[in-house]
ModelCIF file with pLDDT and N, C-alpha, C, O atoms, coordinates in Angstrom:
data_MODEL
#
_entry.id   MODEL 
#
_entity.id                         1 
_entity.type                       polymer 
_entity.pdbx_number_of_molecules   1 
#
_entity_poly.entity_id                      1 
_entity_poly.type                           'polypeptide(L)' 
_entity_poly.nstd_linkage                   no 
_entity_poly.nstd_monomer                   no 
_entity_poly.pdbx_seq_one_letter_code       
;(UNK)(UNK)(UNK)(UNK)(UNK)(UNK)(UNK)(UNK)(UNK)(UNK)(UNK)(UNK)(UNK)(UNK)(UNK)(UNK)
(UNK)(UNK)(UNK)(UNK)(UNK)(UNK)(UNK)(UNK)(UNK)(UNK)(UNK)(UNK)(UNK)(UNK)(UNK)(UNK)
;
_entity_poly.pdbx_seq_one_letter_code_can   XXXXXXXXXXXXXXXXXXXXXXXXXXXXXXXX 
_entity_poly.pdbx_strand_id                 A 
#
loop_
_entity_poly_seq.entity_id 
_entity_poly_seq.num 
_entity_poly_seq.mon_id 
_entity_poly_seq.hetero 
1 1  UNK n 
1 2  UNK n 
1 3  UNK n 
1 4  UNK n 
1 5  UNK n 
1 6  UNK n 
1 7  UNK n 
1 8  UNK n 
1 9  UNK n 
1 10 UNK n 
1 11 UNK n 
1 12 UNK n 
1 13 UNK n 
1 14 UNK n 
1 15 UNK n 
1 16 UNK n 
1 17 UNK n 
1 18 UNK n 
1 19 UNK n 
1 20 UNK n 
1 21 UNK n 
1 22 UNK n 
1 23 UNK n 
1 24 UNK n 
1 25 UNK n 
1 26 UNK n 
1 27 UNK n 
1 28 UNK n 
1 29 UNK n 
1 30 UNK n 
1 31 UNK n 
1 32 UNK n 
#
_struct_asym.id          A 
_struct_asym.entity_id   1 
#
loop_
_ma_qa_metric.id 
_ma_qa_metric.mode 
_ma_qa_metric.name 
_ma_qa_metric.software_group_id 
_ma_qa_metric.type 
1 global pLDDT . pLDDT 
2 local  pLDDT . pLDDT 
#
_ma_qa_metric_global.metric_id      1 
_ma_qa_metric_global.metric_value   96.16 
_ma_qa_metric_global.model_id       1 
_ma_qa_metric_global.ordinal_id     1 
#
loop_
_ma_qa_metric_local.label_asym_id 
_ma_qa_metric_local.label_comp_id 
_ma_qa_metric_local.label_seq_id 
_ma_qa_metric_local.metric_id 
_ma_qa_metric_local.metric_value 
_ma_qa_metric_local.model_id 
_ma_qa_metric_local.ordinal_id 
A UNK 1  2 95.00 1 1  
A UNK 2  2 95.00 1 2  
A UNK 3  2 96.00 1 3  
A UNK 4  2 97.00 1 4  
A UNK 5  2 98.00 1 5  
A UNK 6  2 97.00 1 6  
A UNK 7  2 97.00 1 7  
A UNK 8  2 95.00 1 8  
A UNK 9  2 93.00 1 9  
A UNK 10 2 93.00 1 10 
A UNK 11 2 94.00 1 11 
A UNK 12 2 96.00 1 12 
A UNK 13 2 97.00 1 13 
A UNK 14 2 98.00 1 14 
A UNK 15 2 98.00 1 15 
A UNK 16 2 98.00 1 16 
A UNK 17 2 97.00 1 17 
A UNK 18 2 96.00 1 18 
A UNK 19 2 96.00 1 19 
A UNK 20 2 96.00 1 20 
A UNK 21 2 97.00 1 21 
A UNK 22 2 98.00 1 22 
A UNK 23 2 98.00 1 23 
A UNK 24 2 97.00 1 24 
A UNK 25 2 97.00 1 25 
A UNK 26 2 96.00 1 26 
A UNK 27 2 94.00 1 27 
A UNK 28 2 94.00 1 28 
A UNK 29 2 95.00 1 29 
A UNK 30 2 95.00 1 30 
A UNK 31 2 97.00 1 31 
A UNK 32 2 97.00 1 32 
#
loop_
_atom_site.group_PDB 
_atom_site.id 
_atom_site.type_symbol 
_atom_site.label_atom_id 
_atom_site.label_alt_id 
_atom_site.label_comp_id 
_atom_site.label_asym_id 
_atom_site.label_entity_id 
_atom_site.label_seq_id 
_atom_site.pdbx_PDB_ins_code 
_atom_site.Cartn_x 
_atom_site.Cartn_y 
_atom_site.Cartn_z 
_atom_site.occupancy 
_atom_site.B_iso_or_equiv 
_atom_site.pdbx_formal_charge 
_atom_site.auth_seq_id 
_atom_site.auth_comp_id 
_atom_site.auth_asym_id 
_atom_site.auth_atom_id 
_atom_site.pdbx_PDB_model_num 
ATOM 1   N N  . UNK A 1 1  ? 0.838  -1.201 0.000  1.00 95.00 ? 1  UNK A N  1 
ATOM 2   C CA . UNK A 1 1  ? 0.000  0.000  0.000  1.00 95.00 ? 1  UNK A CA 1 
ATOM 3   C C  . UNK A 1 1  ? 0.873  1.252  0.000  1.00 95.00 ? 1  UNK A C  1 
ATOM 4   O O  . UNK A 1 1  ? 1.304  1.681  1.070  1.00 95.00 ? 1  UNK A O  1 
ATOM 5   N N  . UNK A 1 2  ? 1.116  1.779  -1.011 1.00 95.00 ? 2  UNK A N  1 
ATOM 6   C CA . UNK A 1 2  ? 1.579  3.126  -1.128 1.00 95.00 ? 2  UNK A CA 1 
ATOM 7   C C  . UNK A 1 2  ? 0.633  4.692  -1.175 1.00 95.00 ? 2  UNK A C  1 
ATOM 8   O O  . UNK A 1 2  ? -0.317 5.088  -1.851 1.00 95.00 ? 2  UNK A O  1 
ATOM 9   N N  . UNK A 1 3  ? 1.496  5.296  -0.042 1.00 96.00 ? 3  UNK A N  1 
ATOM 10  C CA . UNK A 1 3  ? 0.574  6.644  0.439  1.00 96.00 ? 3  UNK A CA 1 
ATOM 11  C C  . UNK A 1 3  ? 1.173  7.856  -0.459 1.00 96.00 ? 3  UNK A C  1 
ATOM 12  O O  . UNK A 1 3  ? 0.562  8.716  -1.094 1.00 96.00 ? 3  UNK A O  1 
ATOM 13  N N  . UNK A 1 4  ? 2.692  7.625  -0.290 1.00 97.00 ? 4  UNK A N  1 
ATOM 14  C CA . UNK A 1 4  ? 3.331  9.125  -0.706 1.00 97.00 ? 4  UNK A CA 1 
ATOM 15  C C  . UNK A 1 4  ? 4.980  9.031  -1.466 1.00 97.00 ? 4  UNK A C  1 
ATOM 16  O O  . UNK A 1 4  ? 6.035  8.751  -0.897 1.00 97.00 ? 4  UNK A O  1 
ATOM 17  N N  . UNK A 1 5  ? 4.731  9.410  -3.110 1.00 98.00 ? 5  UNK A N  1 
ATOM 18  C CA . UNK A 1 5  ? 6.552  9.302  -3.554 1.00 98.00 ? 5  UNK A CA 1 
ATOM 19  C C  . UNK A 1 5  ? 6.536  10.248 -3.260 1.00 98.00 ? 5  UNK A C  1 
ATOM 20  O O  . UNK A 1 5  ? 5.606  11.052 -3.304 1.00 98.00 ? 5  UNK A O  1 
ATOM 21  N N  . UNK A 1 6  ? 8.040  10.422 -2.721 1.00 97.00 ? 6  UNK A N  1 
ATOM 22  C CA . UNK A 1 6  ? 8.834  11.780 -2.918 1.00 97.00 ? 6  UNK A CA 1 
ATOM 23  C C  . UNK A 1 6  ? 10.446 11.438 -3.768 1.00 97.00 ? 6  UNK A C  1 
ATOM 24  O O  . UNK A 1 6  ? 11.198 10.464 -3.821 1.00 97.00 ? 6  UNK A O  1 
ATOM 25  N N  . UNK A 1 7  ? 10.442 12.734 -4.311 1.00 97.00 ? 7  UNK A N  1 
ATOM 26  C CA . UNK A 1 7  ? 12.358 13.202 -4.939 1.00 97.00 ? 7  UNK A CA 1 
ATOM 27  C C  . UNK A 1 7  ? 12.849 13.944 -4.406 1.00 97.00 ? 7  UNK A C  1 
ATOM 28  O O  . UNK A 1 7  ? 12.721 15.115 -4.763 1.00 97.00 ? 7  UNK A O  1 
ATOM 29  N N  . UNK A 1 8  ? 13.699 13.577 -3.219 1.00 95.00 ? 8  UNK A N  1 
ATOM 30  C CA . UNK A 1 8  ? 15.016 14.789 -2.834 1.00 95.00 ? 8  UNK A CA 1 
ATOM 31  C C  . UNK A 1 8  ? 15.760 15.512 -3.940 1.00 95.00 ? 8  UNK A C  1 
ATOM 32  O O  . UNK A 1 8  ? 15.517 15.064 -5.061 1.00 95.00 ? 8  UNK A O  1 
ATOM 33  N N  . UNK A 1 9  ? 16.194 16.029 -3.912 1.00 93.00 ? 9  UNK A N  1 
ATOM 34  C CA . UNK A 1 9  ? 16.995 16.749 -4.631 1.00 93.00 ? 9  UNK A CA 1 
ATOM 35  C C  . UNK A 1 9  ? 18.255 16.098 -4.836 1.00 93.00 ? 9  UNK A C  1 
ATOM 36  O O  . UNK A 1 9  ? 19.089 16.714 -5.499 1.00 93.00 ? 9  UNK A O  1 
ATOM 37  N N  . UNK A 1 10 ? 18.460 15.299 -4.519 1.00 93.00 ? 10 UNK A N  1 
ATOM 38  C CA . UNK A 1 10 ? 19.916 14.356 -5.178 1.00 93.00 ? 10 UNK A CA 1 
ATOM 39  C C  . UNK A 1 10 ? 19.277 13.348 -6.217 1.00 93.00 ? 10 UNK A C  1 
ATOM 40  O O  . UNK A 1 10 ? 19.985 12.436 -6.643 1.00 93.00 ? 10 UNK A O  1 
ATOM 41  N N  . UNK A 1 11 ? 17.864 13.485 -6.677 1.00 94.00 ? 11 UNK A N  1 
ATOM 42  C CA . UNK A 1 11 ? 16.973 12.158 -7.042 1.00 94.00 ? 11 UNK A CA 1 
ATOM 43  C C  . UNK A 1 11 ? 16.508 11.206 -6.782 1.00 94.00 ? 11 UNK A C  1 
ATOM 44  O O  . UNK A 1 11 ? 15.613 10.624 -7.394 1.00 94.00 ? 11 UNK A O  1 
ATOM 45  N N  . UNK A 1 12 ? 17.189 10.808 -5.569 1.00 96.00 ? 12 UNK A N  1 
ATOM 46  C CA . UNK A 1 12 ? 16.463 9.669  -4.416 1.00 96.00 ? 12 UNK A CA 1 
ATOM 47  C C  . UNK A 1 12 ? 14.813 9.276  -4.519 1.00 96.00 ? 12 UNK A C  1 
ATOM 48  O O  . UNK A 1 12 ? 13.943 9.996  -4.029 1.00 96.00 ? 12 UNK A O  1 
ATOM 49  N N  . UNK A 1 13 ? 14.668 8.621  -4.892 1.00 97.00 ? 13 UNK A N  1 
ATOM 50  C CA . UNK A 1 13 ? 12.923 7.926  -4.442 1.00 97.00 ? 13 UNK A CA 1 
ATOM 51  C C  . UNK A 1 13 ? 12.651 7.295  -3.141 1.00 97.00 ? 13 UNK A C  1 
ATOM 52  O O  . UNK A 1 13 ? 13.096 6.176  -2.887 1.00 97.00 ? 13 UNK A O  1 
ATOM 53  N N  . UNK A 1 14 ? 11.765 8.129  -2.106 1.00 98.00 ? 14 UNK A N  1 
ATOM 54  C CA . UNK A 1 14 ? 11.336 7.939  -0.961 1.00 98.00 ? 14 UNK A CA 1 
ATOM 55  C C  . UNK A 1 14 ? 10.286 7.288  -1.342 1.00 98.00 ? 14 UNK A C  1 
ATOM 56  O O  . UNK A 1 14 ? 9.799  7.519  -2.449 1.00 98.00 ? 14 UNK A O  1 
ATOM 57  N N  . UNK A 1 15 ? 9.631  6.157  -0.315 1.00 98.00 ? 15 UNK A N  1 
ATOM 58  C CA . UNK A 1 15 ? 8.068  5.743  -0.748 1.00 98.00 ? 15 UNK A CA 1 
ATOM 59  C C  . UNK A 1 15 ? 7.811  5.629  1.103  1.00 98.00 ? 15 UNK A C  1 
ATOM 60  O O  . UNK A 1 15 ? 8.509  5.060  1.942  1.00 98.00 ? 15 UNK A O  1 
ATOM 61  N N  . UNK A 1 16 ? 6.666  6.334  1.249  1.00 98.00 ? 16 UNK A N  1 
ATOM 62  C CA . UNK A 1 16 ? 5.795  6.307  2.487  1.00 98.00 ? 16 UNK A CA 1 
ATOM 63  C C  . UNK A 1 16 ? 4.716  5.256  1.983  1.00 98.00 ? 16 UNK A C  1 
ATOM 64  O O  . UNK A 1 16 ? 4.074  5.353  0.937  1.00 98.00 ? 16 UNK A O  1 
ATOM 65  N N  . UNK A 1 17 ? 4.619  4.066  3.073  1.00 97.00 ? 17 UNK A N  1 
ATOM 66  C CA . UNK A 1 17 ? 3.600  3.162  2.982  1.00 97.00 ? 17 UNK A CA 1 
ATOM 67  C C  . UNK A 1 17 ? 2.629  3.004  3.870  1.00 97.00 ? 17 UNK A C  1 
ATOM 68  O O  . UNK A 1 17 ? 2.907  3.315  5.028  1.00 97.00 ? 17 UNK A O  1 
ATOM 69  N N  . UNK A 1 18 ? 1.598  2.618  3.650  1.00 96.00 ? 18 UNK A N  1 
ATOM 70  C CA . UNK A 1 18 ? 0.735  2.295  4.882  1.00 96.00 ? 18 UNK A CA 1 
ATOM 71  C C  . UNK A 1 18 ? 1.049  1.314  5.963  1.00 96.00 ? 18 UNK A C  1 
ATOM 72  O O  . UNK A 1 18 ? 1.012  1.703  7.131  1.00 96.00 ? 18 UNK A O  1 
ATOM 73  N N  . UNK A 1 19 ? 1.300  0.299  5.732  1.00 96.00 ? 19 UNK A N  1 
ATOM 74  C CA . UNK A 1 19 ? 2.034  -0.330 7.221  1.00 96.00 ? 19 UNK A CA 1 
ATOM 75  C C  . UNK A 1 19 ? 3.106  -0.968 7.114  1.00 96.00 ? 19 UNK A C  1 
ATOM 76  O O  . UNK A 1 19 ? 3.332  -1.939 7.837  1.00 96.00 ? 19 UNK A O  1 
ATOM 77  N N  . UNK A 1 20 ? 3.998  -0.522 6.155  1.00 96.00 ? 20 UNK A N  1 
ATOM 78  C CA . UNK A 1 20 ? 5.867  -0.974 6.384  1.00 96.00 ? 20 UNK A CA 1 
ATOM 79  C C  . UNK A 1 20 ? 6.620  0.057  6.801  1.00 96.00 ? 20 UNK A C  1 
ATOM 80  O O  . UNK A 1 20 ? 7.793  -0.145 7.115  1.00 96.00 ? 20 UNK A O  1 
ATOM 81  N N  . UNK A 1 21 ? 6.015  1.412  6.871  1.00 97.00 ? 21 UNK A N  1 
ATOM 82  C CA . UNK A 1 21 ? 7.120  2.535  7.815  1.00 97.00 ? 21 UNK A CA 1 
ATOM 83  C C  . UNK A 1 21 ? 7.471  3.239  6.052  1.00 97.00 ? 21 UNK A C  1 
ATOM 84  O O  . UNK A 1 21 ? 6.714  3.580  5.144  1.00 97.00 ? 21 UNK A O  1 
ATOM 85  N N  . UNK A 1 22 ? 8.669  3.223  6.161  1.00 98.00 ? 22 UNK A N  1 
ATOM 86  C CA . UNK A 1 22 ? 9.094  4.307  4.888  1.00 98.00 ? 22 UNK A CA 1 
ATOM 87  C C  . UNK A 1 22 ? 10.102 3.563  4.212  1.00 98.00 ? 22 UNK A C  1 
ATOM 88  O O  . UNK A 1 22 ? 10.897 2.847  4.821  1.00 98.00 ? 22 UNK A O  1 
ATOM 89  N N  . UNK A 1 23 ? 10.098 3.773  2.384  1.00 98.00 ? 23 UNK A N  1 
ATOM 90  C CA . UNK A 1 23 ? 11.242 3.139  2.135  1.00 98.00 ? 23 UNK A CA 1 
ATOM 91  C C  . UNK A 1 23 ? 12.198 3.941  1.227  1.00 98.00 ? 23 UNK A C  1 
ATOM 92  O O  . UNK A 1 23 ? 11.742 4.992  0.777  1.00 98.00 ? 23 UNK A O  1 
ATOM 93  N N  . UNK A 1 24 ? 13.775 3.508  0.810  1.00 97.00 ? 24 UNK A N  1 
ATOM 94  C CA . UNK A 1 24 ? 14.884 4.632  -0.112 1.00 97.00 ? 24 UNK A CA 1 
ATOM 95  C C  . UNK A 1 24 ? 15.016 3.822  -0.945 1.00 97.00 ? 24 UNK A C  1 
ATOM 96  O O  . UNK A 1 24 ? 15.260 2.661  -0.616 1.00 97.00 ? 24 UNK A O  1 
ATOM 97  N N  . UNK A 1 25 ? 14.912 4.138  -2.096 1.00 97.00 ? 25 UNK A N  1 
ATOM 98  C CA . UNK A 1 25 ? 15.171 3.287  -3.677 1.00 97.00 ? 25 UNK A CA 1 
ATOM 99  C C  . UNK A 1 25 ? 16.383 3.643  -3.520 1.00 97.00 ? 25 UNK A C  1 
ATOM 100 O O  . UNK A 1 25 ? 16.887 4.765  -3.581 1.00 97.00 ? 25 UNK A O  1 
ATOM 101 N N  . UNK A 1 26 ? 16.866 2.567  -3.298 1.00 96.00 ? 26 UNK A N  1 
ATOM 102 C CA . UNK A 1 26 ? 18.614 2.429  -3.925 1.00 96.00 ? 26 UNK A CA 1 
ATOM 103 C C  . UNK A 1 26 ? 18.758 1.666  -5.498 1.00 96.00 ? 26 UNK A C  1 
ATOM 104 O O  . UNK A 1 26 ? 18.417 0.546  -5.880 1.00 96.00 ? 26 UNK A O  1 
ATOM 105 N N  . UNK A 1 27 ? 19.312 2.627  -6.087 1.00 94.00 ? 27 UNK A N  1 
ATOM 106 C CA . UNK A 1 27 ? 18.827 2.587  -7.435 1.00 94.00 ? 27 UNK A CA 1 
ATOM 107 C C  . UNK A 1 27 ? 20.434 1.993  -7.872 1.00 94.00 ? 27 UNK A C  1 
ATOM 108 O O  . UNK A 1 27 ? 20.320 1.161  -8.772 1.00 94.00 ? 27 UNK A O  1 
ATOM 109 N N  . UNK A 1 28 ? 21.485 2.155  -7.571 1.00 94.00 ? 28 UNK A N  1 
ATOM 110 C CA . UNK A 1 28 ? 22.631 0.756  -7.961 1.00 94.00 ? 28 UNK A CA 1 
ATOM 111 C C  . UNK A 1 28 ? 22.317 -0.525 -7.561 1.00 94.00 ? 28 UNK A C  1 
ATOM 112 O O  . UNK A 1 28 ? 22.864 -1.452 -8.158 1.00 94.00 ? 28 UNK A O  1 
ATOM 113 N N  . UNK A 1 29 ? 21.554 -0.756 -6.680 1.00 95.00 ? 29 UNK A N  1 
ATOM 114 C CA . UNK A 1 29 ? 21.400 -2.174 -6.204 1.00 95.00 ? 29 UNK A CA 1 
ATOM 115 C C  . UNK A 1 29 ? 20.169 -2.559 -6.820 1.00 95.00 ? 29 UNK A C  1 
ATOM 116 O O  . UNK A 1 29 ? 20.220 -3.712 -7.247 1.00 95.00 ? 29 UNK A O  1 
ATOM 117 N N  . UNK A 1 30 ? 18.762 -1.808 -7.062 1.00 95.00 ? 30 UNK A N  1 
ATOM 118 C CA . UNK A 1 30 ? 18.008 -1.938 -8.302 1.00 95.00 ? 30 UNK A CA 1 
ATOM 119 C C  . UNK A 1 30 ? 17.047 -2.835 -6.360 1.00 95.00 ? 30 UNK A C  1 
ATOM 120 O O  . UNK A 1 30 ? 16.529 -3.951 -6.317 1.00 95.00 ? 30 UNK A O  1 
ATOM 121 N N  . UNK A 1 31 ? 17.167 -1.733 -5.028 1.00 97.00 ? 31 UNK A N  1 
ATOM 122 C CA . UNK A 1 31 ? 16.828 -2.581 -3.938 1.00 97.00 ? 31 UNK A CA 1 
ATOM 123 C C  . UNK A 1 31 ? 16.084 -1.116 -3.305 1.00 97.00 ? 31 UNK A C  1 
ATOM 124 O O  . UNK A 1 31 ? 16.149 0.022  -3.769 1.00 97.00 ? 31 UNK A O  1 
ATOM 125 N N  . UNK A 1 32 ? 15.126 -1.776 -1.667 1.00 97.00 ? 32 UNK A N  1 
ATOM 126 C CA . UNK A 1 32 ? 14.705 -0.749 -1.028 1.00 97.00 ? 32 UNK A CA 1 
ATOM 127 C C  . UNK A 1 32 ? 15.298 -0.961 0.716  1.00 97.00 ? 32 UNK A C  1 
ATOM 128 O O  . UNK A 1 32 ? 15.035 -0.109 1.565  1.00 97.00 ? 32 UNK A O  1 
#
């Protein structure tokens, strides 16, 4: 269940979920 993307300003993908807490796309590892 996804609530909220966000983009920092370095390009980072944040994902706020409904009941796993928050996650960081690490985008070399292709992981969260």
């Amino acid at each position: 269940d996804i609530h909220v993307l966000f983009v920092d300003m370095r390009g980072t993908l944040w994902v706020g979920t409904g009941a796993g807490g928050l996650a960081r796309y690490d985008a070399e590892q292709d992981s969260f």
